[in-house]
PDB file of N, CA and C in Angstrom:
ATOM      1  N   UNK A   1       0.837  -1.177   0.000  1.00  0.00           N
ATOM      2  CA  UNK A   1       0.000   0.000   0.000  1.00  0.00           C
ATOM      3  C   UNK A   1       0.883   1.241   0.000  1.00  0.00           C
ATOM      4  N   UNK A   2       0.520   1.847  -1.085  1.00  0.00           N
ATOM      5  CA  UNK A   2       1.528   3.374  -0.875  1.00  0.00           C
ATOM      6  C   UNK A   2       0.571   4.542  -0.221  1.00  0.00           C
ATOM      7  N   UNK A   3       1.299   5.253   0.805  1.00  0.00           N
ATOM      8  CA  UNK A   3       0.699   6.557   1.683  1.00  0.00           C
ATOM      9  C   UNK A   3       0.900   7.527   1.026  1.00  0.00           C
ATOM     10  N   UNK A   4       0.877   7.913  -0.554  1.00  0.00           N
ATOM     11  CA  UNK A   4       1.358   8.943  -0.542  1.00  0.00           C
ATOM     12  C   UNK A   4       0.579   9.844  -1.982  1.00  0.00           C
ATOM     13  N   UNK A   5       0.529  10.718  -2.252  1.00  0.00           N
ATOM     14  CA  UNK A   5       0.011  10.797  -3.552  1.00  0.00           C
ATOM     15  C   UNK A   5       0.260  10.652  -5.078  1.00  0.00           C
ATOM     16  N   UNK A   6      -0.110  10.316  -6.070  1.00  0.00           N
ATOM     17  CA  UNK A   6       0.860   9.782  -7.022  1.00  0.00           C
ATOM     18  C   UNK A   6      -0.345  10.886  -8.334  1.00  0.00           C
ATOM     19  N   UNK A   7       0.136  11.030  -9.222  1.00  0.00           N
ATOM     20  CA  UNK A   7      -0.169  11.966 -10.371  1.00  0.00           C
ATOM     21  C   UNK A   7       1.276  11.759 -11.893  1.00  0.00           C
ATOM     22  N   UNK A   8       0.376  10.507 -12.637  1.00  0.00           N
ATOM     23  CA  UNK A   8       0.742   9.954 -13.396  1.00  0.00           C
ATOM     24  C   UNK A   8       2.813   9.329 -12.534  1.00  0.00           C
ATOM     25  N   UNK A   9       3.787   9.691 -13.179  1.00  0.00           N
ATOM     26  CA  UNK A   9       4.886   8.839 -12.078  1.00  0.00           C
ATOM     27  C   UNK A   9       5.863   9.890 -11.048  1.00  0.00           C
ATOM     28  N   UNK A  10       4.526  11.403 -11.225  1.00  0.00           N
ATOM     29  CA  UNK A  10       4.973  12.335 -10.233  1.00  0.00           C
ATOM     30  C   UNK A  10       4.307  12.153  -8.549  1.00  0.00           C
ATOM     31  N   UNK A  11       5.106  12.003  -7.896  1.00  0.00           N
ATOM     32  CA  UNK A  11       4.529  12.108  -6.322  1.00  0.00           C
ATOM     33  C   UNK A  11       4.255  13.435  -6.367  1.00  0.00           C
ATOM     34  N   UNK A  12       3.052  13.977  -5.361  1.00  0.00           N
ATOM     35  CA  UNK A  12       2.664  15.347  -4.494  1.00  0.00           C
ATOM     36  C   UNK A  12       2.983  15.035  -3.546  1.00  0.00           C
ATOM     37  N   UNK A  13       3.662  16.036  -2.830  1.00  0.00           N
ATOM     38  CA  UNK A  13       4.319  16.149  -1.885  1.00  0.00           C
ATOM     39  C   UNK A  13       3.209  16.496  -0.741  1.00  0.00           C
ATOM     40  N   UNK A  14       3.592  15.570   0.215  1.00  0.00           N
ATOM     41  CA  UNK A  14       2.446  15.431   1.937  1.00  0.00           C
ATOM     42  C   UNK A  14       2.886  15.773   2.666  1.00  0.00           C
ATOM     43  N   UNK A  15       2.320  16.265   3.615  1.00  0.00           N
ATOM     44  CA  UNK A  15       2.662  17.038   4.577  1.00  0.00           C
ATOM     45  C   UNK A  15       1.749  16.362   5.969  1.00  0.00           C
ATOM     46  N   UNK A  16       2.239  15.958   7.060  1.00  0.00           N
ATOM     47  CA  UNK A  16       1.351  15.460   8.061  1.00  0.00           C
ATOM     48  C   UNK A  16       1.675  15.599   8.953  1.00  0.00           C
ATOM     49  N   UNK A  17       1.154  16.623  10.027  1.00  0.00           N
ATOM     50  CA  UNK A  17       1.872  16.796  11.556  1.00  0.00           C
ATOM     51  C   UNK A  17       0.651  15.829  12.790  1.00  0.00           C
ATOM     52  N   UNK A  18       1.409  15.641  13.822  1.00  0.00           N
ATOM     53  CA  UNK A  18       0.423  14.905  15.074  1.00  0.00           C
ATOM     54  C   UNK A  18       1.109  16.025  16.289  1.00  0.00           C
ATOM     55  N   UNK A  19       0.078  16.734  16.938  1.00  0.00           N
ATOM     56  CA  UNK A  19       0.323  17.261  18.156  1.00  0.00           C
ATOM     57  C   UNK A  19       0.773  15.761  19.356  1.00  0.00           C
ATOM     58  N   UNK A  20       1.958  16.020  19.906  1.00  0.00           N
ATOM     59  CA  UNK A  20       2.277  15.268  21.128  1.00  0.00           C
ATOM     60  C   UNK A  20       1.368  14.746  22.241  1.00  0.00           C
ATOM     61  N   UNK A  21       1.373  13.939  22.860  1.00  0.00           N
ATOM     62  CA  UNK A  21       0.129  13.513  24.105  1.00  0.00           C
ATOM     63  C   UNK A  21       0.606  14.394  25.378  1.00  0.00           C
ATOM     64  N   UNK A  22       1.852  14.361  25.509  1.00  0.00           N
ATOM     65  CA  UNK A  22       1.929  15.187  26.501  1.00  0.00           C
ATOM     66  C   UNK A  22       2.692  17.064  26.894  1.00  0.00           C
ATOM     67  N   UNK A  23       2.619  17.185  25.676  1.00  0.00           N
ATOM     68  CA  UNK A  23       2.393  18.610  25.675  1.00  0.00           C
ATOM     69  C   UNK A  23       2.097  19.283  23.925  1.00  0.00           C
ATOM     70  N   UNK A  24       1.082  19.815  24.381  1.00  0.00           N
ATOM     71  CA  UNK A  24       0.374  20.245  23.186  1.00  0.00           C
ATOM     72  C   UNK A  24       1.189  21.222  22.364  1.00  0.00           C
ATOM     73  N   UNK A  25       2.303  22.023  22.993  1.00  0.00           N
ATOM     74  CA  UNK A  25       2.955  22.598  22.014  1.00  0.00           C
ATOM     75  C   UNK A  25       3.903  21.853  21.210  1.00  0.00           C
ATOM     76  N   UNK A  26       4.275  20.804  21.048  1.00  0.00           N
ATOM     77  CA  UNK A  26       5.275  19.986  20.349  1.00  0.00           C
ATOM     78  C   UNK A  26       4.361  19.471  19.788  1.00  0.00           C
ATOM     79  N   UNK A  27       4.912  19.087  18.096  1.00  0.00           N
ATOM     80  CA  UNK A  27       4.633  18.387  17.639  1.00  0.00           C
ATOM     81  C   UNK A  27       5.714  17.514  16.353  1.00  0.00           C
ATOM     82  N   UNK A  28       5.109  16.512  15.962  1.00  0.00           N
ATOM     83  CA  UNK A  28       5.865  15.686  15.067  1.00  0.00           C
ATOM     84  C   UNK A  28       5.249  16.211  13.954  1.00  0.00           C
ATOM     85  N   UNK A  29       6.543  16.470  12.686  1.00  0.00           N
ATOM     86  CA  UNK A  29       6.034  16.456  11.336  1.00  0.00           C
ATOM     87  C   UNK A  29       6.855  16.029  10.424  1.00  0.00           C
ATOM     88  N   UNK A  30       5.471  15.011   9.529  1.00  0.00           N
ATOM     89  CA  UNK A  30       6.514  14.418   8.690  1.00  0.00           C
ATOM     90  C   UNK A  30       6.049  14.762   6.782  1.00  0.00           C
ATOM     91  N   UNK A  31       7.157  14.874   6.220  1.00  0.00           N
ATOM     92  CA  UNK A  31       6.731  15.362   4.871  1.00  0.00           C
ATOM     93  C   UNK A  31       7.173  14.506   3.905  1.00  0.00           C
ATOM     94  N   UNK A  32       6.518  13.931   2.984  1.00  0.00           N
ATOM     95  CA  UNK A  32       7.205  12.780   2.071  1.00  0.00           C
ATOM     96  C   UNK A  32       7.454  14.393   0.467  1.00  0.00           C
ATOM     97  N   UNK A  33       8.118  14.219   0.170  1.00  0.00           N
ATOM     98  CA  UNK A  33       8.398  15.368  -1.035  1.00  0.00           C
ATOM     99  C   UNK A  33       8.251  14.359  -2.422  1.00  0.00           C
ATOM    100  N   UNK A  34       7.633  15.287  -3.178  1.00  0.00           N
ATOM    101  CA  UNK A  34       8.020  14.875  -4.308  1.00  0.00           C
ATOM    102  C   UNK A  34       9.103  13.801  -4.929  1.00  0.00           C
ATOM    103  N   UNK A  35       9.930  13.681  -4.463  1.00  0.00           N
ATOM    104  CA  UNK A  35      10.622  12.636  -4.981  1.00  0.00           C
ATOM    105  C   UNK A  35      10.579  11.688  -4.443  1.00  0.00           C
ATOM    106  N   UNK A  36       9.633  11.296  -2.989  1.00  0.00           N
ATOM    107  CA  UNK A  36       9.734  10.586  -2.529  1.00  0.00           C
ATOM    108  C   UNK A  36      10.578  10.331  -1.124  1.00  0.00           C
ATOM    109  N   UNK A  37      11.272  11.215  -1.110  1.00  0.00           N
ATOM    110  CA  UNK A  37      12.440  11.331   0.079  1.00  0.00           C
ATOM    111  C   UNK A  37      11.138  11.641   1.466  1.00  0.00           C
ATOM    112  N   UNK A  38      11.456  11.163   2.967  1.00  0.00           N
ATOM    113  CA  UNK A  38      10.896  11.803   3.601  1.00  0.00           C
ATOM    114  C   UNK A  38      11.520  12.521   4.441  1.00  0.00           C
ATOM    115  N   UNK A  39      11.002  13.670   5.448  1.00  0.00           N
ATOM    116  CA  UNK A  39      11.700  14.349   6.120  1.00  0.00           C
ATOM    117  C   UNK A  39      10.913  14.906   7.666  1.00  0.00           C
ATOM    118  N   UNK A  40      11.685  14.882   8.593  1.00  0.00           N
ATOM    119  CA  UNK A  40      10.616  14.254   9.783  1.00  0.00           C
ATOM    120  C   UNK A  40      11.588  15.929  10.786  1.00  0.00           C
ATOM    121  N   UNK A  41      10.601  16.568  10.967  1.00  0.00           N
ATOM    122  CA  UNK A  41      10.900  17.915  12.235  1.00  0.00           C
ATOM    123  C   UNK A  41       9.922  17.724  13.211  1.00  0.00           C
ATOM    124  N   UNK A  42      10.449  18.167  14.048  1.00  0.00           N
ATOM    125  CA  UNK A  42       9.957  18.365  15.386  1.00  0.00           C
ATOM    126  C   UNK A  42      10.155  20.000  15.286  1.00  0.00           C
ATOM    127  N   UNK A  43       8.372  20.386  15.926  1.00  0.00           N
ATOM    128  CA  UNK A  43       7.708  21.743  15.987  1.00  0.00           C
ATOM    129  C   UNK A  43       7.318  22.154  17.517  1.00  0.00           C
ATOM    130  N   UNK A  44       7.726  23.164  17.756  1.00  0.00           N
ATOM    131  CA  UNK A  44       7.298  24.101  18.312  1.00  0.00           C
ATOM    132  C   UNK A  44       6.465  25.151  18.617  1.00  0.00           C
ATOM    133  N   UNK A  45       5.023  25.011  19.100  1.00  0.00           N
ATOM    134  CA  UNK A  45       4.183  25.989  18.572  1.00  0.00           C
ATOM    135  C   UNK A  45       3.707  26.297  16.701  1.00  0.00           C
ATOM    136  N   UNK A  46       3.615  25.607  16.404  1.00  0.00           N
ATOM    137  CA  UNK A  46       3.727  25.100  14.652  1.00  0.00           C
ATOM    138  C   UNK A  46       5.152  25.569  14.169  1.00  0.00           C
ATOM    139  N   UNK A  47       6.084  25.678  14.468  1.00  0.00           N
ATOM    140  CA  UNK A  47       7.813  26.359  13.871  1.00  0.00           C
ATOM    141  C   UNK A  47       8.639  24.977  13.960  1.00  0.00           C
ATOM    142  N   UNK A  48       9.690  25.026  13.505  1.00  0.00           N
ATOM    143  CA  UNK A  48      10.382  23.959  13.742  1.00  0.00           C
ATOM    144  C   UNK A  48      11.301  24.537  14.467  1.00  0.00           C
ATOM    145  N   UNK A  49      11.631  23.558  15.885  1.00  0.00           N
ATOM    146  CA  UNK A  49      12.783  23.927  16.925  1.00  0.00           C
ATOM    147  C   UNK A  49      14.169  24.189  16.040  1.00  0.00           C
ATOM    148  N   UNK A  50      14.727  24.853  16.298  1.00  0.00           N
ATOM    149  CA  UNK A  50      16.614  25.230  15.928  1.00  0.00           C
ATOM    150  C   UNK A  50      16.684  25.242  17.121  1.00  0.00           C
ATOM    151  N   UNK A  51      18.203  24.894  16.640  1.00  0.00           N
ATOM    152  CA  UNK A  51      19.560  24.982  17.628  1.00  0.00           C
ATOM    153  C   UNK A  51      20.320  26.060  17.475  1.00  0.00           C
ATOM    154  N   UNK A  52      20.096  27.166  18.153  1.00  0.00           N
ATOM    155  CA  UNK A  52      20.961  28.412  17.823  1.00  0.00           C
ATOM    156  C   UNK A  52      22.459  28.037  18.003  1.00  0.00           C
ATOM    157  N   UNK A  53      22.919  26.983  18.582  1.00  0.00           N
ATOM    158  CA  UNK A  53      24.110  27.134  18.972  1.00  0.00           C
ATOM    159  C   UNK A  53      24.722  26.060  18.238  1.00  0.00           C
ATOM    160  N   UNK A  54      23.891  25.558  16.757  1.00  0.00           N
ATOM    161  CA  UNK A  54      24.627  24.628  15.702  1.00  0.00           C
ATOM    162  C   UNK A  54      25.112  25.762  14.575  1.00  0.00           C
ATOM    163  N   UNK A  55      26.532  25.002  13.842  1.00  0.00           N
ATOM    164  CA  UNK A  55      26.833  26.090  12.720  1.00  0.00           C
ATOM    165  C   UNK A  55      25.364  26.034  12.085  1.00  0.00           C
ATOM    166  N   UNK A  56      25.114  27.140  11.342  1.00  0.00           N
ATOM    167  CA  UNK A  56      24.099  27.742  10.353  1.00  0.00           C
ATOM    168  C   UNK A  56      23.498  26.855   9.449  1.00  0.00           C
ATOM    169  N   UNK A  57      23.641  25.872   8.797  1.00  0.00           N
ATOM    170  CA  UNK A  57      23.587  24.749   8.241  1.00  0.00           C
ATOM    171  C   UNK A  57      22.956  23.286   9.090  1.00  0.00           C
ATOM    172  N   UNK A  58      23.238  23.627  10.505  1.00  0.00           N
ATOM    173  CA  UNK A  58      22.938  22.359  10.588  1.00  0.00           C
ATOM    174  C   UNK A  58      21.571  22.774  12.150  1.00  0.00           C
ATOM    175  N   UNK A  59      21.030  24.043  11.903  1.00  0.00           N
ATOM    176  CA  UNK A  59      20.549  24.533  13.071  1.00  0.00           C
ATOM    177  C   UNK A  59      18.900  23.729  13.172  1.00  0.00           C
ATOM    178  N   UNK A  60      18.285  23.408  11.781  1.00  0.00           N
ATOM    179  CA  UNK A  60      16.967  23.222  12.146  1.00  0.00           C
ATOM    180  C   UNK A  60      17.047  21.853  12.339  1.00  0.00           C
ATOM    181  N   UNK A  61      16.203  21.439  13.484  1.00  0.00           N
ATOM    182  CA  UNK A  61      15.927  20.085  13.707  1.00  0.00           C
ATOM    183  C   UNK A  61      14.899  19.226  12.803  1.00  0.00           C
ATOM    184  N   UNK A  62      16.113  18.830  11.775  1.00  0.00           N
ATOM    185  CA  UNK A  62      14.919  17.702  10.777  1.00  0.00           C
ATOM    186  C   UNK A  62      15.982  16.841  10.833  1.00  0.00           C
ATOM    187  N   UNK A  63      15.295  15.363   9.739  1.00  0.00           N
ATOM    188  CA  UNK A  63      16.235  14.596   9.060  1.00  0.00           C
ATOM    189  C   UNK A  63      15.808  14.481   7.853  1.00  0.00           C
ATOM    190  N   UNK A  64      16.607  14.244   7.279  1.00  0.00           N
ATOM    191  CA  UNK A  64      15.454  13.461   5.737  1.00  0.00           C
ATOM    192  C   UNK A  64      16.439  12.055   5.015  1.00  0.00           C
ATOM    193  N   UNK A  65      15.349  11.543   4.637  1.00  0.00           N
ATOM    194  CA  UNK A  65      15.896  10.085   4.946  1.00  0.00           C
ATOM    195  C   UNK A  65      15.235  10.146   3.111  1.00  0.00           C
ATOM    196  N   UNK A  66      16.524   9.295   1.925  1.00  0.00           N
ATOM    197  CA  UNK A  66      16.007   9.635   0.910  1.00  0.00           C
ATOM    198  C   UNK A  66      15.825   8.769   0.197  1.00  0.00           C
ATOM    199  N   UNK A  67      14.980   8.641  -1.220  1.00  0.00           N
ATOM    200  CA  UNK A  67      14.966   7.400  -1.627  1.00  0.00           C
ATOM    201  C   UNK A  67      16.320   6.791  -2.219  1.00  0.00           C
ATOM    202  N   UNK A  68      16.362   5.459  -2.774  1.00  0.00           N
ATOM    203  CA  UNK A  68      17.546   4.774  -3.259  1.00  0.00           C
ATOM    204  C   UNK A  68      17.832   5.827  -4.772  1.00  0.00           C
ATOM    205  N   UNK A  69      17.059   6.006  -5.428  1.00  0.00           N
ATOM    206  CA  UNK A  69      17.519   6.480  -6.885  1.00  0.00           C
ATOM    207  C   UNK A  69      16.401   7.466  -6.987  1.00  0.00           C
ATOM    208  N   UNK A  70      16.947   8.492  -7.298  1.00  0.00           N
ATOM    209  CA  UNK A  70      18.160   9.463  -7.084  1.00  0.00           C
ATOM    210  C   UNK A  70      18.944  10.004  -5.918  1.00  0.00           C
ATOM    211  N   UNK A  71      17.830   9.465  -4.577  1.00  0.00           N
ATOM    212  CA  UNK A  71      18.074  10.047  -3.685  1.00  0.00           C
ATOM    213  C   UNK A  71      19.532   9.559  -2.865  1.00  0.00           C
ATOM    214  N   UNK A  72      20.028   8.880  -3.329  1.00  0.00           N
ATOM    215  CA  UNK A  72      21.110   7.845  -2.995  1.00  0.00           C
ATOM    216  C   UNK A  72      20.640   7.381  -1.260  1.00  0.00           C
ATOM    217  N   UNK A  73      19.506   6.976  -0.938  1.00  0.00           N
ATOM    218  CA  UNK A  73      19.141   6.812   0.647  1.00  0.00           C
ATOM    219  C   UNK A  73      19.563   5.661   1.125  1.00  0.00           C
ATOM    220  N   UNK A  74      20.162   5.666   1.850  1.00  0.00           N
ATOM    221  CA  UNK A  74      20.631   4.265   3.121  1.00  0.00           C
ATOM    222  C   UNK A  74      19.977   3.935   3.736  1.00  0.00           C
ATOM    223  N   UNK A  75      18.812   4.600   4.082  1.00  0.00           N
ATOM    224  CA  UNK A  75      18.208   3.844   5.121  1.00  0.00           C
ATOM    225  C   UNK A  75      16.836   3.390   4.441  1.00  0.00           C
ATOM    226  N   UNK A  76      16.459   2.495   4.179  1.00  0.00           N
ATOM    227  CA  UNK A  76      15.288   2.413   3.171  1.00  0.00           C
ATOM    228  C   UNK A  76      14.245   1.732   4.535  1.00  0.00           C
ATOM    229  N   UNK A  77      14.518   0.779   5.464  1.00  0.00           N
ATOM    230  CA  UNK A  77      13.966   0.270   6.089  1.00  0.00           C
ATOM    231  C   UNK A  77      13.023   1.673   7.047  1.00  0.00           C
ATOM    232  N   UNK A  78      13.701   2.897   7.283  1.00  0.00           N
ATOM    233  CA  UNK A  78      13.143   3.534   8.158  1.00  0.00           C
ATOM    234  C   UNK A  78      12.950   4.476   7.261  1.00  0.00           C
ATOM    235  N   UNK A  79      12.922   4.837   6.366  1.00  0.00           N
ATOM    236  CA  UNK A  79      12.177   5.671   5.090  1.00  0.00           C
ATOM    237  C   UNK A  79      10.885   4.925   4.825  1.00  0.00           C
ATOM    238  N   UNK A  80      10.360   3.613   4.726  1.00  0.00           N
ATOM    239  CA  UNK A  80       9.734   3.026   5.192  1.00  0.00           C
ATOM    240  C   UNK A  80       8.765   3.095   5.935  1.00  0.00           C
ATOM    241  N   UNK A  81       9.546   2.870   7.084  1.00  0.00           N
ATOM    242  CA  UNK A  81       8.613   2.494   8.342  1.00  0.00           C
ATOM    243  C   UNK A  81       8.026   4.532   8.667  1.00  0.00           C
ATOM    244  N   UNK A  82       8.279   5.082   8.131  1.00  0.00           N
ATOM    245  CA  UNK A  82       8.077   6.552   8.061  1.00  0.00           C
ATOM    246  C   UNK A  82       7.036   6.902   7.231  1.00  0.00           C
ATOM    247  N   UNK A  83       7.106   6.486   6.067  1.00  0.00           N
ATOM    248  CA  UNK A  83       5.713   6.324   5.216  1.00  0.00           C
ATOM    249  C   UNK A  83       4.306   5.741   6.017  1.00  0.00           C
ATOM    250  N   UNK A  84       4.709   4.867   6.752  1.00  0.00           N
ATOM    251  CA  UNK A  84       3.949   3.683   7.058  1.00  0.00           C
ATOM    252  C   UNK A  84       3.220   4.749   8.739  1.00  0.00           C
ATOM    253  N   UNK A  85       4.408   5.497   8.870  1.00  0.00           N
ATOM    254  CA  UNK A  85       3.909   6.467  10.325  1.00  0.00           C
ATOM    255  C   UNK A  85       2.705   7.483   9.485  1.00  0.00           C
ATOM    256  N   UNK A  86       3.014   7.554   8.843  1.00  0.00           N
ATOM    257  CA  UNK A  86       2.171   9.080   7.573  1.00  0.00           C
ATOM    258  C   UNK A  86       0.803   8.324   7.772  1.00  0.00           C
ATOM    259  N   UNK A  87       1.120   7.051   7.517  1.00  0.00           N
ATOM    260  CA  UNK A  87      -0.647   6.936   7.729  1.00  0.00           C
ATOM    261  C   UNK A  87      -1.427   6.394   8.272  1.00  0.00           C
ATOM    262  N   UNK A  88      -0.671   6.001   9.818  1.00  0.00           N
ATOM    263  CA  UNK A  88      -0.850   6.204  11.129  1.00  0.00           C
ATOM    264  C   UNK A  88      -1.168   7.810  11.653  1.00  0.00           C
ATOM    265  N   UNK A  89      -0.648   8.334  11.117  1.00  0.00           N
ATOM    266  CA  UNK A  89      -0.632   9.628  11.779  1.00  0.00           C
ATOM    267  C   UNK A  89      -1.692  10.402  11.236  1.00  0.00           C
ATOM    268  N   UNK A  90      -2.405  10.358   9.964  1.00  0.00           N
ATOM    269  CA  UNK A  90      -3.625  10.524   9.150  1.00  0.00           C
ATOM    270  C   UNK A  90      -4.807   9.933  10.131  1.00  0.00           C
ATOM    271  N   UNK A  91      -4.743   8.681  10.272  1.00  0.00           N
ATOM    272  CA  UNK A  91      -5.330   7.912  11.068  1.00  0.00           C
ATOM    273  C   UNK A  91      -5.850   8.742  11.955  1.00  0.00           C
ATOM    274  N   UNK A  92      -4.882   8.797  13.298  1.00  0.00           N
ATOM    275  CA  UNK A  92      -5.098   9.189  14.467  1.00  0.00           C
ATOM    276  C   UNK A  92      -5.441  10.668  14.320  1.00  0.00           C
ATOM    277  N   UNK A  93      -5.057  11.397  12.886  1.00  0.00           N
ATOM    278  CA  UNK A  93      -5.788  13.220  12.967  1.00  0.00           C
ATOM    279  C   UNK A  93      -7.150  12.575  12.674  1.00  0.00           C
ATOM    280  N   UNK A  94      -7.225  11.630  11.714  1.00  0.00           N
ATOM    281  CA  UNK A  94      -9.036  11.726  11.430  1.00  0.00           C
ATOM    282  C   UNK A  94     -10.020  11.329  12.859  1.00  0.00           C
ATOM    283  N   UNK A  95      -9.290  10.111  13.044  1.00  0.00           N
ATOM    284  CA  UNK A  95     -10.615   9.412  14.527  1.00  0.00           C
ATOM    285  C   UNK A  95     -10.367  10.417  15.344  1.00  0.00           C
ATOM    286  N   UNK A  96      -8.957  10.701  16.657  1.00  0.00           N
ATOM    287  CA  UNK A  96      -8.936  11.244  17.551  1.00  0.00           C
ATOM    288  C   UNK A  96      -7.986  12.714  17.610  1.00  0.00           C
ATOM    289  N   UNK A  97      -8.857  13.769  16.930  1.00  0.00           N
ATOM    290  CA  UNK A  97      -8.092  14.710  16.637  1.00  0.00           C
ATOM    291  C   UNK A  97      -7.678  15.775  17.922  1.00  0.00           C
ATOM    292  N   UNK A  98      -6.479  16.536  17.923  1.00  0.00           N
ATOM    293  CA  UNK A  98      -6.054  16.970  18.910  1.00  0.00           C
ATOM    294  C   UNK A  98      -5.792  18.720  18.293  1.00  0.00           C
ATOM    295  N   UNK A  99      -6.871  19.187  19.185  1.00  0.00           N
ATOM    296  CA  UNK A  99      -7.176  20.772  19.028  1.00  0.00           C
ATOM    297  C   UNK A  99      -6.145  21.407  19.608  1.00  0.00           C
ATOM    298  N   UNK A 100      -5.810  22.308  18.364  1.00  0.00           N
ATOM    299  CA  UNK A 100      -4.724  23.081  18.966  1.00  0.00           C
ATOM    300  C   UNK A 100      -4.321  24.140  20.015  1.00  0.00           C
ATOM    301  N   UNK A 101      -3.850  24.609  20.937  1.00  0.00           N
ATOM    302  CA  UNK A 101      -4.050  24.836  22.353  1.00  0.00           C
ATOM    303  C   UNK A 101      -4.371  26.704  22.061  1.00  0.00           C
ATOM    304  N   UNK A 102      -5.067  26.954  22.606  1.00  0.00           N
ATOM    305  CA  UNK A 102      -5.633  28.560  22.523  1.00  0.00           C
ATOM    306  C   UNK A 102      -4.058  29.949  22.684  1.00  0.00           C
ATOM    307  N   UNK A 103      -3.754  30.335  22.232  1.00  0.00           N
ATOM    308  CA  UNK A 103      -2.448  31.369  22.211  1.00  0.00           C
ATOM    309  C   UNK A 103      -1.977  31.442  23.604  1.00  0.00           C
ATOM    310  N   UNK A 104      -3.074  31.819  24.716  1.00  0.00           N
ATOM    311  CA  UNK A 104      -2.973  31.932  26.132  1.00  0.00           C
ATOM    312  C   UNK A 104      -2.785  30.816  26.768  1.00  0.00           C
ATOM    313  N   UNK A 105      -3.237  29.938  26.531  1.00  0.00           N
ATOM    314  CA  UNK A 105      -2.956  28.377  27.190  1.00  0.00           C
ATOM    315  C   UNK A 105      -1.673  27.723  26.896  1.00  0.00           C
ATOM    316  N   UNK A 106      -1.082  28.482  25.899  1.00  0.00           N
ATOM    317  CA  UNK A 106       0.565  27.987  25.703  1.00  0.00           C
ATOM    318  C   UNK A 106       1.448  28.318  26.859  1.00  0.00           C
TER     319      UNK A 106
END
């Protein structure tokens, strides 16, 4: 089963975040791109956390994990099992969705 969108042998690129169980300002997001590569940040109030104190290049907290051709990816098993979270994580926004916390309640 593929999680992802397909338009003739172009992927659309997905986008899927899950607010955390135990604090509503974090969240997981994961994005499969167009080529297939995916790429997984951790958010902050919807932003993605940085590391101010990494060189410039390596400050935002993602990974991206890519496919075999073109993407030259090594890790195919957890590129994978990452797809396979996308729609788990679809899942759990449709049945048990988690409202995002009011500006003041942050």
């Amino acid at each position: 089963m593929l999680w992802f969108g397909q338009r003739g042998n172009k992927m659309e690129q997905k986008v899927v975040s899950r607010i955390g169980d135990m604090n509503r300002r974090k969240a997981l997001l994961l994005m499969q791109q167009e080529d297939g590569d995916v790429v997984v940040v951790i958010t902050l109030d919807g932003a993605p956390i940085s590391d101010f104190k990494a060189d410039r290049e390596d400050r935002e907290a993602e990974v991206e994990f890519c496919t075999v051709w073109p993407g030259r990816g090594r890790s195919q098993h957890t590129r994978r099992a990452l797809l396979g979270l996308i729609g788990a994580m679809e899942l759990d926004n449709a049945e048990n969705p988690i409202p995002l916390p009011e500006p003041d309640q942050r």
